[in-house]
Protein backbone atom coordinates (compact mmCIF):
# COMPACT_ATOMS: atom_id res chain seq x y z
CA UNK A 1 0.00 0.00 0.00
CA UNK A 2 1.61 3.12 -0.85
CA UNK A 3 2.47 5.50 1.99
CA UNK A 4 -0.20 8.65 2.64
CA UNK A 5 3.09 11.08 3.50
CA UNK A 6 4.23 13.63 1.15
CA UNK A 7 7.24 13.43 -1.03
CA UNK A 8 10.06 15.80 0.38
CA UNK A 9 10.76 18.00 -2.52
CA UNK A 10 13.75 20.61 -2.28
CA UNK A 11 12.46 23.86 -1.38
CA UNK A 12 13.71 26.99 -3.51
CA UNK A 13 16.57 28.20 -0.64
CA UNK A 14 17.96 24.60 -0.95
CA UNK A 15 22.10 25.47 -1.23
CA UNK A 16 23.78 22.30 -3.81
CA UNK A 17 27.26 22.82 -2.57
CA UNK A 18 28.09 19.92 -0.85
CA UNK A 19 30.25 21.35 1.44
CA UNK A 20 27.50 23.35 3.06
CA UNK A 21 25.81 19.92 4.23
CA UNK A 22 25.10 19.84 7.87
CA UNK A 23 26.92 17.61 10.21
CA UNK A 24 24.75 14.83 12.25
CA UNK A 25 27.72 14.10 14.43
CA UNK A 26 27.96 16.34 17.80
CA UNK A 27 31.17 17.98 18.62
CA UNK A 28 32.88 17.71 21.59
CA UNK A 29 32.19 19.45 24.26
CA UNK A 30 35.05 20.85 26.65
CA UNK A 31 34.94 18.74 30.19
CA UNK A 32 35.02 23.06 31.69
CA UNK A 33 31.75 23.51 30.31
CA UNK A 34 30.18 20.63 31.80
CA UNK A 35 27.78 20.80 34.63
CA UNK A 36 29.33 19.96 38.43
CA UNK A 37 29.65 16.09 38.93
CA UNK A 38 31.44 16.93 43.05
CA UNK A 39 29.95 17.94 45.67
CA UNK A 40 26.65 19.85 46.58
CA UNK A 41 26.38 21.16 43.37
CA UNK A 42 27.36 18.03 41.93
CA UNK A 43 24.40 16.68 44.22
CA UNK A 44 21.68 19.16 43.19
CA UNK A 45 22.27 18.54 39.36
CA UNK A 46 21.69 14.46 39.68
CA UNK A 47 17.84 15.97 40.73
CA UNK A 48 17.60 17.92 37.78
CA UNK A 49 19.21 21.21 37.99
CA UNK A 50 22.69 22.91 35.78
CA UNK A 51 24.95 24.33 38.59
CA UNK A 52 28.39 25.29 36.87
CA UNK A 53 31.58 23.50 39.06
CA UNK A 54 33.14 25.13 41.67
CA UNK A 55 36.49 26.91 42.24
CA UNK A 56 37.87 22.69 43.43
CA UNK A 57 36.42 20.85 40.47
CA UNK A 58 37.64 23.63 37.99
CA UNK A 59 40.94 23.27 39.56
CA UNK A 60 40.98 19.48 39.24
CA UNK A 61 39.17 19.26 35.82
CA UNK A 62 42.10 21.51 34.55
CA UNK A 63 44.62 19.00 36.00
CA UNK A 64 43.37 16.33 34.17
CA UNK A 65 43.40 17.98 31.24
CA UNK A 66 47.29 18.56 31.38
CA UNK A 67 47.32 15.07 32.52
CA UNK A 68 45.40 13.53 29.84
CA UNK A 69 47.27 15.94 26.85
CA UNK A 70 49.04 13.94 24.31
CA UNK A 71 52.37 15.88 22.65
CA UNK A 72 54.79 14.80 19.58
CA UNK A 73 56.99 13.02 20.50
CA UNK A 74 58.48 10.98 23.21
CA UNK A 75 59.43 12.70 26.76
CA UNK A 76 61.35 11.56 29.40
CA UNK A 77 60.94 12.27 33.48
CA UNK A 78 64.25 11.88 35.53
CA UNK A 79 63.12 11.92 39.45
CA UNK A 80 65.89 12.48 41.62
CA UNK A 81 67.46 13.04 44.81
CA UNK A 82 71.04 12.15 45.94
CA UNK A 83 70.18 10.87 49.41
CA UNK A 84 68.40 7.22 50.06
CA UNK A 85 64.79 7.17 50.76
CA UNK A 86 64.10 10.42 49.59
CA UNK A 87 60.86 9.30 48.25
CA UNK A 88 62.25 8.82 44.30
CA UNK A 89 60.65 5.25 43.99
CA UNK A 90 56.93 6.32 44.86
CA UNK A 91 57.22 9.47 43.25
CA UNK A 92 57.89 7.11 39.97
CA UNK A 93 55.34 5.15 40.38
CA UNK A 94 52.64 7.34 41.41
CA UNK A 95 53.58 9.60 38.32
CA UNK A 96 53.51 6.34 35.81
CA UNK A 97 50.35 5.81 37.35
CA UNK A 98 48.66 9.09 36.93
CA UNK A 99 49.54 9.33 33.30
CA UNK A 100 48.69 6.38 31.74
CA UNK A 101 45.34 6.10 34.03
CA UNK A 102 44.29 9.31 32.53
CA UNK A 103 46.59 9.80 29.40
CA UNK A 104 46.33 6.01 28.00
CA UNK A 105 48.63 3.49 27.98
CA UNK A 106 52.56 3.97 26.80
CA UNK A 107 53.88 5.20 29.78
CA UNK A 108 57.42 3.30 31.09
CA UNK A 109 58.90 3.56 34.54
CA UNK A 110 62.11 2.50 34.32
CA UNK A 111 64.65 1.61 37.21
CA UNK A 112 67.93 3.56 35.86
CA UNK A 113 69.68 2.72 39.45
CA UNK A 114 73.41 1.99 38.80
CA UNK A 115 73.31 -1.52 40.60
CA UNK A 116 70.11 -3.15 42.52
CA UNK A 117 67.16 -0.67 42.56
CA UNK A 118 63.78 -1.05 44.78
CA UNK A 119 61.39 0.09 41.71
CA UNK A 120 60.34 -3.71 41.28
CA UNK A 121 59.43 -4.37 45.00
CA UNK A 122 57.60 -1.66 45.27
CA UNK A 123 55.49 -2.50 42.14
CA UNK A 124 53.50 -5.64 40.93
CA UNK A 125 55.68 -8.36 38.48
CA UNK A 126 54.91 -10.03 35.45
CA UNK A 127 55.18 -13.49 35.86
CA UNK A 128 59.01 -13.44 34.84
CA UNK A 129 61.91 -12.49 36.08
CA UNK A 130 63.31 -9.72 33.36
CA UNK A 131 65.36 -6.71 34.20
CA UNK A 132 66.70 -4.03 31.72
CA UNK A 133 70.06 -6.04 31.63
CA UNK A 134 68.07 -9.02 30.05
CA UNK A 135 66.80 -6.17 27.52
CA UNK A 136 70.04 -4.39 26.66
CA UNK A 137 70.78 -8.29 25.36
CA UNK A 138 68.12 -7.76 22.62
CA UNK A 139 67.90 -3.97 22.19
CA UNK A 140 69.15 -4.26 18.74
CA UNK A 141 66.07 -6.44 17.59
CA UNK A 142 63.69 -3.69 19.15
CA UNK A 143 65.07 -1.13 17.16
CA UNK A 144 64.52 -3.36 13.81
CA UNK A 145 61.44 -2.98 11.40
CA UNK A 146 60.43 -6.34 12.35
CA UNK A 147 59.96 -5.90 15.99
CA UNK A 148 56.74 -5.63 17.61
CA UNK A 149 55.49 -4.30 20.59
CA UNK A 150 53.76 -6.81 22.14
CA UNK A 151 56.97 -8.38 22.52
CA UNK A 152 57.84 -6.13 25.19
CA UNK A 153 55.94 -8.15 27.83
CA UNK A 154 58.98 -10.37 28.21
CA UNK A 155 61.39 -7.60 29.75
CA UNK A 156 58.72 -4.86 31.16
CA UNK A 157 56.51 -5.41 33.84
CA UNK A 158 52.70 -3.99 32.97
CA UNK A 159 50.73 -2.67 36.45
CA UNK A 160 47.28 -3.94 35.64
CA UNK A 161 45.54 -1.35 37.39
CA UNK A 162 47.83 1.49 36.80
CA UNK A 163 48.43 0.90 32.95
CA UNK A 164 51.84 1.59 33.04
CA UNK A 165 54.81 -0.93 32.65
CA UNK A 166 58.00 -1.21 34.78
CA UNK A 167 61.78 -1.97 33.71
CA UNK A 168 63.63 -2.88 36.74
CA UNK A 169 67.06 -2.54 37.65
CA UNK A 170 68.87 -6.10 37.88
CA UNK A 171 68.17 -7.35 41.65
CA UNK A 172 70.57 -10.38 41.48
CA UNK A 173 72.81 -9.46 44.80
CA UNK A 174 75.59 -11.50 43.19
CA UNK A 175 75.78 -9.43 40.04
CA UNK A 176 78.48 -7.02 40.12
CA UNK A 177 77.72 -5.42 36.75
CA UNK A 178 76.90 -1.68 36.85
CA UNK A 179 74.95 -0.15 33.99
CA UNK A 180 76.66 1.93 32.01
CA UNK A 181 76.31 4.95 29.57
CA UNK A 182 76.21 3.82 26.38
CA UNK A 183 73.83 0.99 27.75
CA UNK A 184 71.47 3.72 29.00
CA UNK A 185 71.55 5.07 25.55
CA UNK A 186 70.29 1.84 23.79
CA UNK A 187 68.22 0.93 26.29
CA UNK A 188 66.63 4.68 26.34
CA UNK A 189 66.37 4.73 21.95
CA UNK A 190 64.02 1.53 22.70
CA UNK A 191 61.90 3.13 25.33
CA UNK A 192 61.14 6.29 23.72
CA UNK A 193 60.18 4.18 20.31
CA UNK A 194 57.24 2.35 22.30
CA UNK A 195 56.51 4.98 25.02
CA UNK A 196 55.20 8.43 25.09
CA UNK A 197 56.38 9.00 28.20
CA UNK A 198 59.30 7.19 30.01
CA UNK A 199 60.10 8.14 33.95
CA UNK A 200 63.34 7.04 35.00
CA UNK A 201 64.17 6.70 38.68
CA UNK A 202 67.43 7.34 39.49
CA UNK A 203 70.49 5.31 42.25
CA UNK A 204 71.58 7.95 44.98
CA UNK A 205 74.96 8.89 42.83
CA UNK A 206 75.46 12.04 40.62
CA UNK A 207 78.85 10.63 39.20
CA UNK A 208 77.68 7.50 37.52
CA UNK A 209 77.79 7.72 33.59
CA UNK A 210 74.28 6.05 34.02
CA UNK A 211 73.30 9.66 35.66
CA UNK A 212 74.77 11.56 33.18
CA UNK A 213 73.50 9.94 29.98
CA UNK A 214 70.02 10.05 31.97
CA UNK A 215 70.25 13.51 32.30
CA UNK A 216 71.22 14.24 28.62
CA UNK A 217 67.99 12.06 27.27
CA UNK A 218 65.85 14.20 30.18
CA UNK A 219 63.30 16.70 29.61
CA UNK A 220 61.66 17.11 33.08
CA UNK A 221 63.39 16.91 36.09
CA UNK A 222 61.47 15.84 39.65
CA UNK A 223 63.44 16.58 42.61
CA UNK A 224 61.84 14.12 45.04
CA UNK A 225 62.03 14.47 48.38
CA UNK A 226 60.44 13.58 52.17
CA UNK A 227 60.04 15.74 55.18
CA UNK A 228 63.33 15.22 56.93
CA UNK A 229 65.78 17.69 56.46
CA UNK A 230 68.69 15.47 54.90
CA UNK A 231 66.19 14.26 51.85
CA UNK A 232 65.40 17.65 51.98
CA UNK A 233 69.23 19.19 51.41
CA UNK A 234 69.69 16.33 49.04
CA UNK A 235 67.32 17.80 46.70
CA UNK A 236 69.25 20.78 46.71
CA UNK A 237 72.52 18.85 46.17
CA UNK A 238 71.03 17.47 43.37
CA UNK A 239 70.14 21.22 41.92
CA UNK A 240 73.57 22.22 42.49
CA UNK A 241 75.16 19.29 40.31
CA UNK A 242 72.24 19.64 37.51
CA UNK A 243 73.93 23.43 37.78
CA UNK A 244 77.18 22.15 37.46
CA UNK A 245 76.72 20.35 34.32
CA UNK A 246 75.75 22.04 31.51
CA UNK A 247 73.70 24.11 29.57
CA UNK A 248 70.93 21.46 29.25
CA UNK A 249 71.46 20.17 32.60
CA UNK A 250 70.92 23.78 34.01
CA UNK A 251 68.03 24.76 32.42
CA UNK A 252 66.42 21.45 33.82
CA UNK A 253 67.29 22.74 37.30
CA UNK A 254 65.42 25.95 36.66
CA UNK A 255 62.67 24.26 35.37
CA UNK A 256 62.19 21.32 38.06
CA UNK A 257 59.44 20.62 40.00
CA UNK A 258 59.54 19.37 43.53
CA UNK A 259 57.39 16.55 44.76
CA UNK A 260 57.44 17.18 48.60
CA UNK A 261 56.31 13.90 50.70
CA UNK A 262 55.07 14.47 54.13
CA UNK A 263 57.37 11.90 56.42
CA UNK A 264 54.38 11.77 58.74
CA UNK A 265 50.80 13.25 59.43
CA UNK A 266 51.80 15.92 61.22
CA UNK A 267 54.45 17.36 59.11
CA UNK A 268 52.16 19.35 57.48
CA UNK A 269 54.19 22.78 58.55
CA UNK A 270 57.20 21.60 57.99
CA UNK A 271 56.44 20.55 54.53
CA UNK A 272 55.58 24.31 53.75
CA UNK A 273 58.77 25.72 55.41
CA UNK A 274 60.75 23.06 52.96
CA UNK A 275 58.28 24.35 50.15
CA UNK A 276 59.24 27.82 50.65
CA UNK A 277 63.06 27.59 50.67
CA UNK A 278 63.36 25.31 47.51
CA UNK A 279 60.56 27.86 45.80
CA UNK A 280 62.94 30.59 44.53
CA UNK A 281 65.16 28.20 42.78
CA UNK A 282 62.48 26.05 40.65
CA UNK A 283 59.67 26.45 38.54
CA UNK A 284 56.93 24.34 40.69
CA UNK A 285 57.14 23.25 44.20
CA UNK A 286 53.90 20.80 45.25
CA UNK A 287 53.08 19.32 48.92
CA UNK A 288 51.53 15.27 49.00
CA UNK A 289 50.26 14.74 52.76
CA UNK A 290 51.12 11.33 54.27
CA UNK A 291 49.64 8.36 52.89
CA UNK A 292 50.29 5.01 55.24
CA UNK A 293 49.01 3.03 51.86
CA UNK A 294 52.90 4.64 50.88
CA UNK A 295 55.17 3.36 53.86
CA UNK A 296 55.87 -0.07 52.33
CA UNK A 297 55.11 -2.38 50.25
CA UNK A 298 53.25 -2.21 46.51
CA UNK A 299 51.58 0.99 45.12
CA UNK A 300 48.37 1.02 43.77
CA UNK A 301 47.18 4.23 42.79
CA UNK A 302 43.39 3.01 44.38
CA UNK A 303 44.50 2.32 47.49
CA UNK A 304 45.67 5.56 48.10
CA UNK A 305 43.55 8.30 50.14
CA UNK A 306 41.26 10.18 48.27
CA UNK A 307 43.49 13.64 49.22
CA UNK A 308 46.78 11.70 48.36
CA UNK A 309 45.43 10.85 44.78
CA UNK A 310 44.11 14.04 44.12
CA UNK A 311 47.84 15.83 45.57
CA UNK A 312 49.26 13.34 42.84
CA UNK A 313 47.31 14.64 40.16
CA UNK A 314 47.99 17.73 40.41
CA UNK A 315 52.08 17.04 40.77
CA UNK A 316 51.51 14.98 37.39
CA UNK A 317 49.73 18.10 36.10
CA UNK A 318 52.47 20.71 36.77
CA UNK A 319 55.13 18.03 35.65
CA UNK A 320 53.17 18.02 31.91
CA UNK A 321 52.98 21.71 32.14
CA UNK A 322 57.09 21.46 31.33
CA UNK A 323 56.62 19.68 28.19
């Protein structure tokens, strides 16, 4: 039976150019302009009203946007500190973790510690036993046409719920081999042809050739550091050699950004007084309030306390802001 509706004839405004026709797809719309999701804003718009964010959300919503940016190009972090349990090894990992969870996937943490580093006991393994000396034995085969990507799973160590993969440091405590500079180099030409973003924790020495071919492949530099006062002065240490060496090693110091890790929950003042004494020498100085999710053991980014993830974010956000 033939259908009652009219026949849709062109009317005489109808424009032929092609590249007038409309679009049925919706653009994007910026994450700022969206309605509040936190709080009691964020409460009264589930019930039907349009409240814009507040000051907090805008702040965090811009975060993740530096977080979540994508940029030409391979970068590399170098997080360091010349004193021991500074706080390098979390910062690392909670870094990796923020980038790939909001950025995607491609985002390497890599042990660069001259001997035995503690970057794969503080994260989850793979099911094998691979350190970065196992894949400086077939770095030339990464760097080949036929290599693939997926084959990376034998040396790296993915984080299931943090996206990011690991590259530890040998841990064999009757291995007396020392990584050196030119293995950095191969070792760094494969991670920044399968990763966006590599983050390279560093040993406690500033004289290793490891440290200075890390530093020369480095375009962000994270002075890591707790509450105590020696982590604290070996920060600046660290400034003072990044100083010392160069033109490109220089210009990192003046743009680093210090990660400051409150020892315990009531260093919350002394964290500022550190803040404000390393603040005329770097670009960014950032506070992250104790955590006891961070004392020992693995580091999952969920585990953490709500104000520790969100002090994380934002120390991943002013890190990208250097790129």
């Amino acid at each position: 039976m033939p259908s009652s509706a009219p026949a849709l004839q062109p009317s005489d405004t109808t424009v032929w150019d092609i590249d007038s026709a409309p679009s049925f797809i919706a653009t994007d719309s910026s994450l700022a302009d969206a309605p509040a999701t936190h709080g009691w804003r964020g409460m009264l718009n589930r019930i039907g009203m349009h409240l814009p964010p507040g000051p907090g959300e805008v702040a965090e919503r811009d975060d993740l946007a530096a977080v979540s940016r994508h940029w030409i190009g391979s970068r590399t972090i170098a997080v360091v500190n010349q004193k021991g349990g500074a706080n390098k090894t979390p910062t690392v990992a909670l870094l990796a973790a923020q980038f790939a969870r909001h950025g995607g996937a491609g985002v390497l943490a890599w042990d660069n510690n001259e001997a035995m580093g503690s970057l794969g006991w503080r994260t989850d393994g793979a099911g094998h036993d691979s350190t970065a000396l196992d894949l400086l034995h077939h770095a030339n085969h990464f760097l080949t046409a036929d290599a693939k990507a997926a084959e990376l799973a034998a040396f790296v160590h993915h984080q299931a719920q943090d996206a990011y993969d690991v590259l530890r440091s040998d841990e064999s405590p009757s291995n007396t081999h020392e990584i050196t500079g030119a293995e950095v180099d191969a070792l760094h030409r494969v991670a920044e042809k399968y990763y966006r973003l590599v983050i390279m924790d560093s040993g406690n020495s500033t004289r290793g050739e490891n440290w200075a071919h890390m530093i020369a492949h480095t375009d962000q530099i994270v002075i890591a550091t707790t509450t105590e006062s020696d982590k604290a002065q070996g920060g600046v240490n660290a400034l003072k050699t990044l100083h010392a060496g160069g033109p490109h090693a220089g210009e990192l110091a003046r743009n680093a950004v210090v990660v400051i890790s409150e020892l315990l929950p009531s260093h919350s003042t002394k964290a500022h007084a550190i803040a404000q004494e390393y603040a005329p020498f770097v670009r960014e100085v950032t506070i992250v309030p104790f955590d006891p999710h961070l004392v020992q053991g693995r580091i999952h980014h969920r585990q953490l306390r709500p104000a520790t993830r969100r002090a994380w974010l934002h120390a991943a956000a002013l890190v990208s802001q250097g790129f």
